[in-house]
Protein backbone atom coordinates (compact mmCIF):
# COMPACT_ATOMS: atom_id res chain seq x y z
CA UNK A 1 17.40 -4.00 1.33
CA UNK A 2 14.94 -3.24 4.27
CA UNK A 3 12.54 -5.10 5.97
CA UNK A 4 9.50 -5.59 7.80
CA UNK A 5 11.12 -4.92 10.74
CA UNK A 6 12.23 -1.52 8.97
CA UNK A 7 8.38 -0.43 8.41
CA UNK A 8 7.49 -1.57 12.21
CA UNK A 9 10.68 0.90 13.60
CA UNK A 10 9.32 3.27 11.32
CA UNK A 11 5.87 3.63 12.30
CA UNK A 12 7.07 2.93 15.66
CA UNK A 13 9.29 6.40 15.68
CA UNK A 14 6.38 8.23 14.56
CA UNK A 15 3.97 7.04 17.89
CA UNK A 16 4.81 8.15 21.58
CA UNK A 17 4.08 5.09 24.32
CA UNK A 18 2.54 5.56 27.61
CA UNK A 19 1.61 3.24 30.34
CA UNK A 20 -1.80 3.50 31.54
CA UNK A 21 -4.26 1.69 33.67
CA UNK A 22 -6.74 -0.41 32.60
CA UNK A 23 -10.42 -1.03 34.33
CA UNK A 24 -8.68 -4.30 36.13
CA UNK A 25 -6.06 -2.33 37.25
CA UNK A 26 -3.00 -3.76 35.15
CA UNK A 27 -1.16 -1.14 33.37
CA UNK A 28 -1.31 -1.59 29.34
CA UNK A 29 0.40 0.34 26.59
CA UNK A 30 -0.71 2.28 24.80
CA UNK A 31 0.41 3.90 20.96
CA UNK A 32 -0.53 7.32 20.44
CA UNK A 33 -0.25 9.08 17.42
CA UNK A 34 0.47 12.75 17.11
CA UNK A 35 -0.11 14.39 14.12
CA UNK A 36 1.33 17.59 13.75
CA UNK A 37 -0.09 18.74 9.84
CA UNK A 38 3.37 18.46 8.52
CA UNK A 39 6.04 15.86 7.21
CA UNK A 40 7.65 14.49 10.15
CA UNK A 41 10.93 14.75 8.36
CA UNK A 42 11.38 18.64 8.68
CA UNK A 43 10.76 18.55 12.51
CA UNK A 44 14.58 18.16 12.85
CA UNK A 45 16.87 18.23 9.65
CA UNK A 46 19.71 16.07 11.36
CA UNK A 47 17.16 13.21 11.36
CA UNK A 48 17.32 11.06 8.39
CA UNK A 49 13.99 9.30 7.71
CA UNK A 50 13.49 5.56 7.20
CA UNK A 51 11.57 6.27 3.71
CA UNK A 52 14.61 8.92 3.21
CA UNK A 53 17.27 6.06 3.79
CA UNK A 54 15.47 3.33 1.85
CA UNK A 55 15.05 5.77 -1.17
CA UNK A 56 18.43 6.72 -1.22
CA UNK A 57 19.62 3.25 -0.78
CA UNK A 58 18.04 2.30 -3.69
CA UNK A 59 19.05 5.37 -6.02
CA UNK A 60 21.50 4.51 -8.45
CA UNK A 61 21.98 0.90 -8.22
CA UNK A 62 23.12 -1.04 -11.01
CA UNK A 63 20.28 -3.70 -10.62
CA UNK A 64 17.53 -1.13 -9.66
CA UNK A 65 15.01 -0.24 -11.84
CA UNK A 66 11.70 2.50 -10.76
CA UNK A 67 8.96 4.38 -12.46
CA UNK A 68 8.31 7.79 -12.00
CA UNK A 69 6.68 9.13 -9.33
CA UNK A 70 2.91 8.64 -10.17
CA UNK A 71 0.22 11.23 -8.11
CA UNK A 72 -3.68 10.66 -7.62
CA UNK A 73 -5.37 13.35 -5.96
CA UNK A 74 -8.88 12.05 -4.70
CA UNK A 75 -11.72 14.91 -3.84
CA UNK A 76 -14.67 14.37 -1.53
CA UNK A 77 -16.74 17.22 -2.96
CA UNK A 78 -19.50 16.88 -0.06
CA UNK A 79 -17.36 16.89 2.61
CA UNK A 80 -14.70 19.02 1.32
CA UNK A 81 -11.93 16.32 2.06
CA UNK A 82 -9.09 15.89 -0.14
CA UNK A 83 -6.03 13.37 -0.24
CA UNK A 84 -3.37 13.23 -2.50
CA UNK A 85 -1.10 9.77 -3.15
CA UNK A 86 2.09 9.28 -4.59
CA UNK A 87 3.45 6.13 -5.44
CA UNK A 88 6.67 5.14 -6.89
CA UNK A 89 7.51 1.77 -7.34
CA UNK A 90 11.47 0.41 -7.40
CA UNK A 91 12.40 -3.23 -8.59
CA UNK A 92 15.84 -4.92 -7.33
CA UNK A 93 16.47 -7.69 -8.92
CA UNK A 94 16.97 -10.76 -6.21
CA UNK A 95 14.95 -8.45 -3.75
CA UNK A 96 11.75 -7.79 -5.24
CA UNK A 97 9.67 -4.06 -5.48
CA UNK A 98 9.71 -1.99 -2.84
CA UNK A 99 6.96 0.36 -3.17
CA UNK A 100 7.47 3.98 -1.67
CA UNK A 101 3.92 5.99 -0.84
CA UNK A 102 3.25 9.72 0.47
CA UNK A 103 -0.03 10.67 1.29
CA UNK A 104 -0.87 14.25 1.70
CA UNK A 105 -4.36 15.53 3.47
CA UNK A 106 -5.36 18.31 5.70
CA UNK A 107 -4.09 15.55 8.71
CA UNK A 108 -0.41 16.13 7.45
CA UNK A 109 2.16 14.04 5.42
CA UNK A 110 2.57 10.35 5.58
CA UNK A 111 5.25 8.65 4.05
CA UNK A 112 5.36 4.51 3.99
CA UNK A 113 7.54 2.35 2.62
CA UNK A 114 5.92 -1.05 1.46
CA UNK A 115 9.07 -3.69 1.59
CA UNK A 116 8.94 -6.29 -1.34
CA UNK A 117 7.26 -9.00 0.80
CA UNK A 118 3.69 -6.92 1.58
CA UNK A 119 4.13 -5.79 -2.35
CA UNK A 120 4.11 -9.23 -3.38
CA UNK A 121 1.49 -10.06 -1.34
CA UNK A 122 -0.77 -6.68 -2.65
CA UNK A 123 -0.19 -8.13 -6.25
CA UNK A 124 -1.05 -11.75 -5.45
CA UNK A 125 -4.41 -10.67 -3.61
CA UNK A 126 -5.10 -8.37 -6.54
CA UNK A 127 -4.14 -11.22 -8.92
CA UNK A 128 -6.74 -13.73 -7.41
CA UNK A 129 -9.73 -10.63 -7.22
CA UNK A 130 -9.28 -10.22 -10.78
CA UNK A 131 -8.85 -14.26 -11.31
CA UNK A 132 -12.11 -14.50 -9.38
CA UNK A 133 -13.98 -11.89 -10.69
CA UNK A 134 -13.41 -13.52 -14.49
CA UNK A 135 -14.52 -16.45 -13.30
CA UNK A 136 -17.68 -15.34 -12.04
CA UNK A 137 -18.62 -13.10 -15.34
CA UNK A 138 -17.66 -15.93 -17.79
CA UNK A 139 -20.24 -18.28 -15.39
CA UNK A 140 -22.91 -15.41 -15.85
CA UNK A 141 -22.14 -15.49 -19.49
CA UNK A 142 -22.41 -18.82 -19.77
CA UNK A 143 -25.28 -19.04 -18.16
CA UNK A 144 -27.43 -16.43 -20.32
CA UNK A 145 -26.05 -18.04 -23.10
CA UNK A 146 -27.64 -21.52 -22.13
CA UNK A 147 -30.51 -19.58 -21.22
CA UNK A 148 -31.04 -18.27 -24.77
CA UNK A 149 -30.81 -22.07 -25.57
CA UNK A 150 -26.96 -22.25 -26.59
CA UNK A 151 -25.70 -25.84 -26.01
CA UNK A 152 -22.54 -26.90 -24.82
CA UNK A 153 -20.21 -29.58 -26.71
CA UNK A 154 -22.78 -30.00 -29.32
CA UNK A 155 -21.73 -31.45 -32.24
CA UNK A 156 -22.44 -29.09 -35.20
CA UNK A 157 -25.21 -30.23 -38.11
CA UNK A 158 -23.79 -29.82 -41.08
């Protein structure tokens, strides 16, 4: 199973460095990315990609489990932008999900690989949102009920 390390090469083979000086005079690198408007992996066919390699690593193992490939397109209208995203998600058991995304624009192809670690962290931040934002509408409910003279722990008349 990859790693972080595995995204950082990745994004790394996709960037050209270059040493250049900065105002104090110490040289500095610098990451500079060059979009061509096409998927990096049919600039040379011999070249396997990372997302290529950790797809295929996965495919077919007896403890590996994915959905289907799942596509959003979202449109900007006004502007006239438009990006399409496909995610597929693959679970290994010991290992975690592994989430695999391609996003297509006018910019090009992008494909990412998101190991199990930054999945698990995606889901836990989304987790306490949603935790959070419960919280705070049962308060507000709470609150207009009190307001409309509801009172809490009362015993009942009866």
């Amino acid at each position: 199973m990859g790693s972080g390390f595995d995204v950082i090469a990745s994004l790394k083979s996709m960037a050209h460095r270059i040493d250049a000086p900065s105002v104090d005079g110490n040289h500095r690198s610098l990451i500079i990315r060059i979009t061509k408007g096409e998927d990096e992996s049919m600039d040379n066919d011999n070249v396997v990609q990372h997302f290529d390699r950790m797809t295929g690593s996965l495919e077919d193992l007896p403890d590996v489990i994915r959905t289907r490939p799942s596509t959003k397109t979202i449109s900007q209208p006004l502007v006239g932008h438009s990006h399409t995203f496909i995610v597929q998600t693959y679970r290994q058991k010991e290992e975690g999900d592994t989430i695999f995304l391609q996003v297509i624009s006018a910019e090009g192809t992008h494909r990412l690989v998101l190991p199990a670690m930054v999945a698990d962290t995606i889901a836990r931040q989304r987790d306490s949102l949603t935790k959070r934002s419960r919280s705070k509408a049962q308060k507000a409910k709470m609150e207009k009920a009190m307001e409309d003279g509801f009172v809490p722990f009362a015993k009942k008349q009866g």
